[in-house]
N, C-alpha and C. Protein backbone atom coordinates (compact mmCIF):
# COMPACT_ATOMS: atom_id res chain seq x y z
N UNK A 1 -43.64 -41.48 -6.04
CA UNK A 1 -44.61 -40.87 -6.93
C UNK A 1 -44.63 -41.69 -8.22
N UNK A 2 -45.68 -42.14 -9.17
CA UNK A 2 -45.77 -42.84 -9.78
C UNK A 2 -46.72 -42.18 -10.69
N UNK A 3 -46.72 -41.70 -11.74
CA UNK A 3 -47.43 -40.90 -12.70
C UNK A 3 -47.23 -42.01 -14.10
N UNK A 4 -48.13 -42.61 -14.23
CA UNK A 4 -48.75 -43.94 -15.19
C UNK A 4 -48.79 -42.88 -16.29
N UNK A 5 -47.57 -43.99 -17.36
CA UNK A 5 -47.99 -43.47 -18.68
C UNK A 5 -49.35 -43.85 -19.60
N UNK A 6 -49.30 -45.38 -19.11
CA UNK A 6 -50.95 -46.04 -19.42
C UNK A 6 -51.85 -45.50 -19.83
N UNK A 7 -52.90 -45.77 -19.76
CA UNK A 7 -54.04 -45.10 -19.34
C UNK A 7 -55.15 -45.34 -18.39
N UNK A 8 -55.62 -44.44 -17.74
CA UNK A 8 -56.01 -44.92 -16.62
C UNK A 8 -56.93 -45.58 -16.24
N UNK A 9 -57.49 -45.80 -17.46
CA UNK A 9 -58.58 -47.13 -17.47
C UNK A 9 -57.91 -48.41 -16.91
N UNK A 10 -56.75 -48.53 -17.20
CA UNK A 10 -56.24 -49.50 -16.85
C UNK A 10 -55.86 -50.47 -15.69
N UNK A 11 -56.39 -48.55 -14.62
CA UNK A 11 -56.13 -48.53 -13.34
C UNK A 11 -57.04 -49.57 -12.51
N UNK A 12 -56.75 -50.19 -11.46
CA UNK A 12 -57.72 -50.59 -10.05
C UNK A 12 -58.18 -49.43 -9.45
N UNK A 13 -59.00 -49.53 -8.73
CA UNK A 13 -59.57 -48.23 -7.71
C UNK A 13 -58.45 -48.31 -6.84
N UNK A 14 -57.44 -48.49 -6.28
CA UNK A 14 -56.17 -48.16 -5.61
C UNK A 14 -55.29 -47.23 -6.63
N UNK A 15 -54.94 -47.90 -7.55
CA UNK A 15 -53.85 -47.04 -8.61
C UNK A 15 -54.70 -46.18 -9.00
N UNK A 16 -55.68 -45.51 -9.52
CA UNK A 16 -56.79 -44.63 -9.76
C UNK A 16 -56.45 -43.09 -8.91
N UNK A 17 -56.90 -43.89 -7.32
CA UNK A 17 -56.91 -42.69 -6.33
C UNK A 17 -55.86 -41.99 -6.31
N UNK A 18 -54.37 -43.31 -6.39
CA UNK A 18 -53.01 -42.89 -6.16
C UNK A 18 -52.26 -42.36 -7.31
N UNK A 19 -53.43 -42.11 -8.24
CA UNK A 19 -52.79 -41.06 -9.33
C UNK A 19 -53.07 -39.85 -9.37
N UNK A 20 -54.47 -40.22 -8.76
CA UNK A 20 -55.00 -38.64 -8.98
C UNK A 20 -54.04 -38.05 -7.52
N UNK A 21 -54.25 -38.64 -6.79
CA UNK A 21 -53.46 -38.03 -5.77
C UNK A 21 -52.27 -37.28 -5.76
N UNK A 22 -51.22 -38.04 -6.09
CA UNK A 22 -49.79 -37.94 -6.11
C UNK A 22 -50.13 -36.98 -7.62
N UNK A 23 -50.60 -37.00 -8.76
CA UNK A 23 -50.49 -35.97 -9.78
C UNK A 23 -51.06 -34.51 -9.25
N UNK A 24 -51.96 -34.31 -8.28
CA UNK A 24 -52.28 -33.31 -7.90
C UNK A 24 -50.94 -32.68 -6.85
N UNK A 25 -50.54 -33.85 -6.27
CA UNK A 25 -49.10 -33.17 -5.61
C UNK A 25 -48.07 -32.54 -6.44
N UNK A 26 -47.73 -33.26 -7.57
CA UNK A 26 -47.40 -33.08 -8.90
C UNK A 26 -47.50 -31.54 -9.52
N UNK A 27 -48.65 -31.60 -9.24
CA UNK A 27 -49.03 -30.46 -9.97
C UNK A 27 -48.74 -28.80 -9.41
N UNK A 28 -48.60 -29.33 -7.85
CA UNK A 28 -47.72 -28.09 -7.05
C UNK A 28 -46.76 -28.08 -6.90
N UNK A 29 -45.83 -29.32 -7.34
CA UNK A 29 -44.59 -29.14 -7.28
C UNK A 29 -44.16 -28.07 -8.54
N UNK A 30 -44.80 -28.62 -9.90
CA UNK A 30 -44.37 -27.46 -10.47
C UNK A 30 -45.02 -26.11 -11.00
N UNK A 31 -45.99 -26.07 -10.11
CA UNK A 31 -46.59 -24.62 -9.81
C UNK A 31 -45.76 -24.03 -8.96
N UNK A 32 -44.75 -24.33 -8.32
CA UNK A 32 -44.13 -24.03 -7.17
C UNK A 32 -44.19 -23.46 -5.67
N UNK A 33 -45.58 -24.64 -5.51
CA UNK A 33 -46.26 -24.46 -4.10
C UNK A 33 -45.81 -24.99 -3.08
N UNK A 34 -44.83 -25.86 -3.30
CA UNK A 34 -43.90 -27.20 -2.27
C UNK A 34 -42.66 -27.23 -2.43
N UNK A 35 -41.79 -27.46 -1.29
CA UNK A 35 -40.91 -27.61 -1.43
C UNK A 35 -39.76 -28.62 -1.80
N UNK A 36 -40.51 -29.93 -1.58
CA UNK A 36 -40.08 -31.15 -2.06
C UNK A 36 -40.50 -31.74 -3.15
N UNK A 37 -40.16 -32.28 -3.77
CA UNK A 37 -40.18 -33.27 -4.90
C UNK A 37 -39.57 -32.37 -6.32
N UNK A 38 -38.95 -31.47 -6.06
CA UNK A 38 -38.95 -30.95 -7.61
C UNK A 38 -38.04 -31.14 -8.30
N UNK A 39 -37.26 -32.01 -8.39
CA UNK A 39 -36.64 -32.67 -8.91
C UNK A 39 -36.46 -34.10 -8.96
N UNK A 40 -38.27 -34.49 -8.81
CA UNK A 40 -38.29 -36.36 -9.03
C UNK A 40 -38.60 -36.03 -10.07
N UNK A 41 -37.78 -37.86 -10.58
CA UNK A 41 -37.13 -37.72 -12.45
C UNK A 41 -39.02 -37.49 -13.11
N UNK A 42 -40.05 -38.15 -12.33
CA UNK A 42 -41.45 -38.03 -13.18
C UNK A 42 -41.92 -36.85 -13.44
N UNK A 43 -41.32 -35.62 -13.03
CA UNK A 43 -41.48 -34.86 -13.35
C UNK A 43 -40.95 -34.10 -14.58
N UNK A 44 -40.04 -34.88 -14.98
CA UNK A 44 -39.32 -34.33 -16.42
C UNK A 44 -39.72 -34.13 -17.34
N UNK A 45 -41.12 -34.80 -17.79
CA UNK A 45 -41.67 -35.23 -18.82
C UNK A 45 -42.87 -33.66 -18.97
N UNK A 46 -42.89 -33.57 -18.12
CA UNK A 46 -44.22 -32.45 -17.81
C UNK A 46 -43.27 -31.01 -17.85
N UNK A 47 -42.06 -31.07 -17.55
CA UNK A 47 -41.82 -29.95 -17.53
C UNK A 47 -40.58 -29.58 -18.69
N UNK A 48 -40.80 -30.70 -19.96
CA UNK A 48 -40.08 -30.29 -20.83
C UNK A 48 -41.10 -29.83 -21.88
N UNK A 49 -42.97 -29.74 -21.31
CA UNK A 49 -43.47 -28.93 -22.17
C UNK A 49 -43.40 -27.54 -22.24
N UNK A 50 -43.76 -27.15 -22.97
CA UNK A 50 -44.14 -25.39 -22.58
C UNK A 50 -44.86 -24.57 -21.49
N UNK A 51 -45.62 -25.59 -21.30
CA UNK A 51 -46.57 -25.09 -20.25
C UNK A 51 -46.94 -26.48 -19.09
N UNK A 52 -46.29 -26.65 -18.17
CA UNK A 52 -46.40 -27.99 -17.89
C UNK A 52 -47.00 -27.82 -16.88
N UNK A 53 -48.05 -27.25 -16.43
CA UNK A 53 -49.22 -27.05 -15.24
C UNK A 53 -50.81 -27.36 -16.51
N UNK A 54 -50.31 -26.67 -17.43
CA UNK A 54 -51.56 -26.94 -18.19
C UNK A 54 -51.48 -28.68 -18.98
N UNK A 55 -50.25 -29.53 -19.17
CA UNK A 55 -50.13 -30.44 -19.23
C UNK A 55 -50.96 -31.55 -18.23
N UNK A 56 -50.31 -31.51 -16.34
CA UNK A 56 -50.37 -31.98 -15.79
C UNK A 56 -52.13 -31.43 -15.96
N UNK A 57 -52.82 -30.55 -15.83
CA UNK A 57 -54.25 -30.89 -15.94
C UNK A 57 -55.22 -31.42 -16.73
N UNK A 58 -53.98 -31.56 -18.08
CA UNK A 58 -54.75 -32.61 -19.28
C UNK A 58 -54.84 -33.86 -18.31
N UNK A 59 -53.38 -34.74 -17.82
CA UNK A 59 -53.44 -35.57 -17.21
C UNK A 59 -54.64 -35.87 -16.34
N UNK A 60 -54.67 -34.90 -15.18
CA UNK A 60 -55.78 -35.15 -14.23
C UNK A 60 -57.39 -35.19 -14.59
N UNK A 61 -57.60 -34.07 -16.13
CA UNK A 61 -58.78 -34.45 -16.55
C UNK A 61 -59.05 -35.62 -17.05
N UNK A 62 -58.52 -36.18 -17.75
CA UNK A 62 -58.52 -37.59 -18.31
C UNK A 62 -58.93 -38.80 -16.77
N UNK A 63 -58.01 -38.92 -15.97
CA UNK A 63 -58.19 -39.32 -14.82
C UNK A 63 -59.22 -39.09 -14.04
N UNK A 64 -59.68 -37.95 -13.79
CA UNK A 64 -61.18 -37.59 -13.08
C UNK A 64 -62.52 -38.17 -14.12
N UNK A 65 -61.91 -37.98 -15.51
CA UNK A 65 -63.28 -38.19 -16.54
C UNK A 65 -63.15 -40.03 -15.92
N UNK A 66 -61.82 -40.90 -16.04
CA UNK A 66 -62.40 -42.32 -15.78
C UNK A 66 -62.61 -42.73 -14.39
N UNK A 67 -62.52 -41.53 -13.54
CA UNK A 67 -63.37 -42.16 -12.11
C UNK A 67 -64.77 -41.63 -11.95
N UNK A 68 -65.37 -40.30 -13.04
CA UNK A 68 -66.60 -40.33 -12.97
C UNK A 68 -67.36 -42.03 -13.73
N UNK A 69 -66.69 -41.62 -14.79
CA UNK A 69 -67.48 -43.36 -15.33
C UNK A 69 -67.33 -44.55 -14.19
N UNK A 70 -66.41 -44.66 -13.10
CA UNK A 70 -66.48 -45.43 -12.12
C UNK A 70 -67.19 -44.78 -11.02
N UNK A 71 -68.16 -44.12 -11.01
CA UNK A 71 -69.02 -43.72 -10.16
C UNK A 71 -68.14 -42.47 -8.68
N UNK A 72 -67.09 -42.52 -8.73
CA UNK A 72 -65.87 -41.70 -7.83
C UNK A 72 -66.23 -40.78 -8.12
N UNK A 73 -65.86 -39.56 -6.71
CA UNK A 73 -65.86 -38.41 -7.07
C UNK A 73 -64.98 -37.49 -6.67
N UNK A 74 -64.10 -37.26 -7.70
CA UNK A 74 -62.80 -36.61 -7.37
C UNK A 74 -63.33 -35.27 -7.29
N UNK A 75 -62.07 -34.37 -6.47
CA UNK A 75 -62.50 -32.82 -6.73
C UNK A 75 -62.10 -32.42 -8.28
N UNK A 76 -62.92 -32.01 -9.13
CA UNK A 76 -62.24 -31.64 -10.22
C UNK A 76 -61.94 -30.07 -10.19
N UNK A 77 -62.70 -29.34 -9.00
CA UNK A 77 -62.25 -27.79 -8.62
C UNK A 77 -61.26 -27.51 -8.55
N UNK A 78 -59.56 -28.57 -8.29
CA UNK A 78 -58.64 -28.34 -8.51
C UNK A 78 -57.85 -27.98 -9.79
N UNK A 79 -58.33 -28.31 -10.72
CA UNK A 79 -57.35 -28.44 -11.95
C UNK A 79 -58.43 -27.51 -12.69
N UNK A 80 -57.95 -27.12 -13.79
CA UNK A 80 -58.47 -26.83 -14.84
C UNK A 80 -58.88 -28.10 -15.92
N UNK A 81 -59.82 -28.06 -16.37
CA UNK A 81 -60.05 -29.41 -17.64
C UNK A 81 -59.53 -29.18 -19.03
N UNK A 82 -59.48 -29.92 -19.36
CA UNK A 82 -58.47 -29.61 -20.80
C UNK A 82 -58.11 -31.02 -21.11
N UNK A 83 -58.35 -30.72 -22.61
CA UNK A 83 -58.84 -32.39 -23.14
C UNK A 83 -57.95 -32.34 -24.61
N UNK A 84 -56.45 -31.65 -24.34
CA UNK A 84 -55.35 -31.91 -25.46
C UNK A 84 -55.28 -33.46 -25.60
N UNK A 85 -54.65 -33.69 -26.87
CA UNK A 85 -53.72 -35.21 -26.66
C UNK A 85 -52.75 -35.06 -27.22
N UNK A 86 -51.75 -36.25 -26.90
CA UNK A 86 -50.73 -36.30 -27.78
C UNK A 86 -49.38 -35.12 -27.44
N UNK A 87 -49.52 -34.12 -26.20
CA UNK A 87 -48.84 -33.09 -26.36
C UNK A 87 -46.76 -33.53 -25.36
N UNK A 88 -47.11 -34.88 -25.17
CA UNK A 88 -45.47 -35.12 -24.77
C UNK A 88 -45.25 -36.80 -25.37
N UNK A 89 -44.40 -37.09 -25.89
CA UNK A 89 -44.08 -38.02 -26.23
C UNK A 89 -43.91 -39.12 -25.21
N UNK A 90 -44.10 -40.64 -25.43
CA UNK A 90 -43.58 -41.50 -24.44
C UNK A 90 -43.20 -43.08 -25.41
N UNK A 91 -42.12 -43.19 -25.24
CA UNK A 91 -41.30 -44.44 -26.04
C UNK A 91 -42.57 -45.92 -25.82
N UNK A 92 -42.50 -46.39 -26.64
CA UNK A 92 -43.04 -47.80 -26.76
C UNK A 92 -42.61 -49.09 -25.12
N UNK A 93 -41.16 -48.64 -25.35
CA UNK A 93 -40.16 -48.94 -24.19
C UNK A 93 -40.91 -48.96 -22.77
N UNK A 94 -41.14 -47.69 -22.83
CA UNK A 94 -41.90 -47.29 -21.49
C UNK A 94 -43.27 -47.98 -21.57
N UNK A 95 -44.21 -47.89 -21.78
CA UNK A 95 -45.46 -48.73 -22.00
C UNK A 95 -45.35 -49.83 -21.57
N UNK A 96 -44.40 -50.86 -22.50
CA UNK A 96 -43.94 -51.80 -21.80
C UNK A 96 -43.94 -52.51 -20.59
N UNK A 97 -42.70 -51.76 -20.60
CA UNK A 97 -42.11 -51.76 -18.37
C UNK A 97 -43.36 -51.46 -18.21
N UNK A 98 -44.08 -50.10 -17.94
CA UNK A 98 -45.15 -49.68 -17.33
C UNK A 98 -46.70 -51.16 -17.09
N UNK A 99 -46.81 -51.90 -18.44
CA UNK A 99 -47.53 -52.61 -18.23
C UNK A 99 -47.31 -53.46 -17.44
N UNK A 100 -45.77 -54.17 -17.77
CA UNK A 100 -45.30 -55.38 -17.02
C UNK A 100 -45.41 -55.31 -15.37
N UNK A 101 -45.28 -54.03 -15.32
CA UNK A 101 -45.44 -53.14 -13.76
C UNK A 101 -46.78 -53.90 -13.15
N UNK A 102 -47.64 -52.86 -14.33
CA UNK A 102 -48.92 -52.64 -13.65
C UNK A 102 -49.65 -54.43 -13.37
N UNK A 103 -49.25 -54.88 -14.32
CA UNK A 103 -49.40 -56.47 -14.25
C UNK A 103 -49.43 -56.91 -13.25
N UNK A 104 -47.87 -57.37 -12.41
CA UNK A 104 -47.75 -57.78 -11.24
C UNK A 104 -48.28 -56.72 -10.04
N UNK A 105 -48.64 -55.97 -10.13
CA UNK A 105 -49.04 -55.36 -9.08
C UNK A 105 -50.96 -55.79 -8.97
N UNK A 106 -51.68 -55.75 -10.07
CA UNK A 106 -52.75 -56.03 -10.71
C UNK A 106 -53.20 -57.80 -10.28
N UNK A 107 -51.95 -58.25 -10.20
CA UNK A 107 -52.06 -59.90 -10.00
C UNK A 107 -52.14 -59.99 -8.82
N UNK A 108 -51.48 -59.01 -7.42
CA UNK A 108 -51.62 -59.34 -6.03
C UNK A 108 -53.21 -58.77 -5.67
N UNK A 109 -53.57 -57.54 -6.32
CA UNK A 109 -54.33 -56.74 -5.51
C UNK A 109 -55.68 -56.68 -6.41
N UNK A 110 -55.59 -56.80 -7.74
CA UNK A 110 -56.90 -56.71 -8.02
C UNK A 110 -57.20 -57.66 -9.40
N UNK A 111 -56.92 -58.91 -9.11
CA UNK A 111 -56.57 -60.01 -10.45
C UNK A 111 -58.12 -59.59 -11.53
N UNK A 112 -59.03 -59.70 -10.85
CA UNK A 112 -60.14 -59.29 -11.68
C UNK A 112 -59.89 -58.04 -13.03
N UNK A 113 -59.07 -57.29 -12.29
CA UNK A 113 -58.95 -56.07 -13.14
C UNK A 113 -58.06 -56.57 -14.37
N UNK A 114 -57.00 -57.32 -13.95
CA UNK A 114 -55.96 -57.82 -14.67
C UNK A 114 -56.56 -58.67 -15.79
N UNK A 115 -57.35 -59.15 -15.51
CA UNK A 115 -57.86 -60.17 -16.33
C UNK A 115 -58.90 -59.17 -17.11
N UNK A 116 -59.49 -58.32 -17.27
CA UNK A 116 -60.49 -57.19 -17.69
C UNK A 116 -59.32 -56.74 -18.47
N UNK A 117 -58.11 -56.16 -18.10
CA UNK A 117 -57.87 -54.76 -18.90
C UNK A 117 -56.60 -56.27 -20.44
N UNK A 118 -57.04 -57.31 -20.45
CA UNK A 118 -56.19 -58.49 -21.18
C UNK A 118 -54.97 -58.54 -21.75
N UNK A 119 -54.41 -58.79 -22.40
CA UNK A 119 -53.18 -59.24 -22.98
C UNK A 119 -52.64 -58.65 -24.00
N UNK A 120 -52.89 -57.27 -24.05
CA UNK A 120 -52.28 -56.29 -24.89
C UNK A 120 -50.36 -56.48 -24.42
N UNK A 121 -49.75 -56.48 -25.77
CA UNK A 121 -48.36 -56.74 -25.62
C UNK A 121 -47.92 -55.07 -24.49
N UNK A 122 -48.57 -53.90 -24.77
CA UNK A 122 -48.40 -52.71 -23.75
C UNK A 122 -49.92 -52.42 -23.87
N UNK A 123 -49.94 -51.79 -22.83
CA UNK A 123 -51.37 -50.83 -22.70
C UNK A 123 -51.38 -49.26 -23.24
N UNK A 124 -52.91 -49.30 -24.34
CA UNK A 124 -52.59 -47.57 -24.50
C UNK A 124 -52.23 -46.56 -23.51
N UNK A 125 -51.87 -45.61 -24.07
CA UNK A 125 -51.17 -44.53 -23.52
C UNK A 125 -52.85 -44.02 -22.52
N UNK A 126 -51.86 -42.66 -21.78
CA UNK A 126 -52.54 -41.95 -21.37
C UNK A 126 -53.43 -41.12 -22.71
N UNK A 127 -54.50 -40.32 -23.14
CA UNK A 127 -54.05 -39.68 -24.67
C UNK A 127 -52.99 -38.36 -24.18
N UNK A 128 -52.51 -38.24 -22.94
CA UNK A 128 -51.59 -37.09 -23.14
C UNK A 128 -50.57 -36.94 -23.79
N UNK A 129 -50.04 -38.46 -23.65
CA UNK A 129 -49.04 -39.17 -24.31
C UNK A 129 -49.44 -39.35 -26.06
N UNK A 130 -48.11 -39.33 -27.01
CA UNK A 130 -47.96 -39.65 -28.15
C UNK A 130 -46.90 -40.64 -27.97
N UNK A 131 -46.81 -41.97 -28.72
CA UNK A 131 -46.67 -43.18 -28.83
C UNK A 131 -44.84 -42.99 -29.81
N UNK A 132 -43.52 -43.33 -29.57
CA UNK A 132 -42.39 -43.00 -30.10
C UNK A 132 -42.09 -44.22 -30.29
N UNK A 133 -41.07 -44.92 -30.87
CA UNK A 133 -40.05 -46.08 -30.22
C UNK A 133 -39.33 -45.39 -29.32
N UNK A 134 -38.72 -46.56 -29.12
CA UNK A 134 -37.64 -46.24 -27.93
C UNK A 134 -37.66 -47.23 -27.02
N UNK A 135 -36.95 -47.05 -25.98
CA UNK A 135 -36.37 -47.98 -25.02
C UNK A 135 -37.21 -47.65 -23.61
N UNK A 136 -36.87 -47.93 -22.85
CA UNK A 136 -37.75 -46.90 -21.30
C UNK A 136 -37.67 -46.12 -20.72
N UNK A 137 -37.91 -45.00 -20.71
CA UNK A 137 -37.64 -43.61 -20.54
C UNK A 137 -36.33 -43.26 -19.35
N UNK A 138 -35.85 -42.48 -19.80
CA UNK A 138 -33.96 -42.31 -19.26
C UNK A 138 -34.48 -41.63 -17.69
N UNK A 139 -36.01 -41.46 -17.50
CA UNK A 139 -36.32 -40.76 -15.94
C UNK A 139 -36.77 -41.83 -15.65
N UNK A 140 -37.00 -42.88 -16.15
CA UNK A 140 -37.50 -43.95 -15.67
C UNK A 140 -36.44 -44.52 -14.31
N UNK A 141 -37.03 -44.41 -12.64
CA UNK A 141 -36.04 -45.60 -11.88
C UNK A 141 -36.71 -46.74 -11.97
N UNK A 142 -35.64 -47.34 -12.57
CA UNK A 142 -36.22 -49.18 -12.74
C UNK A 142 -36.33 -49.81 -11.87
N UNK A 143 -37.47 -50.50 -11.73
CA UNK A 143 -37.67 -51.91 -10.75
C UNK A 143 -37.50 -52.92 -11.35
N UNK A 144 -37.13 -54.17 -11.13
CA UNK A 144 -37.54 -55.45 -11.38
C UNK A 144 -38.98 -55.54 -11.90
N UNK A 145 -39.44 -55.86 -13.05
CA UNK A 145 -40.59 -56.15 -13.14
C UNK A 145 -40.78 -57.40 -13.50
């Protein structure tokens, strides 16, 4: 599961789908509709808000709003819309990694995009996200990037 602190402009139409996707799985894990995943570390972040179902649908609105501008048509009947920002923090740290990520992955599968979204030292946030220092998030499992 891979829930991009980014933003999802940033995304290819692969990472796009596979956010909205996996965040809608997300989103029953901690509604408590499933029985697996509820304790993957990406979920920490969402559920150290107050209300972290109404979080995860800030997320997914944001995400559905940049695949309507890409002509996609997600179900948005799932989520509620809600257009907070700023309501969980995410370290500078993380951005980072996250770009360096999205980079090499961006360089095998969709270089065009890579070269579009340019040479920002990190990529903006999601706006769910508010911008901290810090290092890369302690739920972060690291890859090689």
């Amino acid at each position: 599961m891979r829930i991009w602190s980014v933003h999802p402009s940033y995304l290819d139409s692969k990472g796009l789908v596979a956010v909205w996707r996996e965040t809608l799985l997300a989103r029953k894990v901690i509604s408590g509709l499933t029985k697996g995943y509820k304790y993957h570390p990406q979920l920490k972040r969402f559920c150290s808000n107050a209300n972290p179902v109404n979080a995860i649908d800030v997320y997914l609105t944001f995400v559905a709003e940049e695949a309507i501008t890409r002509g996609y048509s997600f179900d948005i009947t799932k989520i509620k819309l809600l257009h907070d920002e700023g309501l969980i923090t995410v370290t500078d740290g993380q951005l980072r990694y996250e770009t360096e990520w999205l980079r090499k992955k961006l360089l095998l599968r969709a270089p065009e995009k890579l070269i579009e979204n340019g040479n920002e030292v990190f990529y903006k946030p999601h706006p769910l996200f508010k911008i901290i220092n810090g290092e890369v998030e302690t739920w972060e499992k690291r890859y090689d990037v």
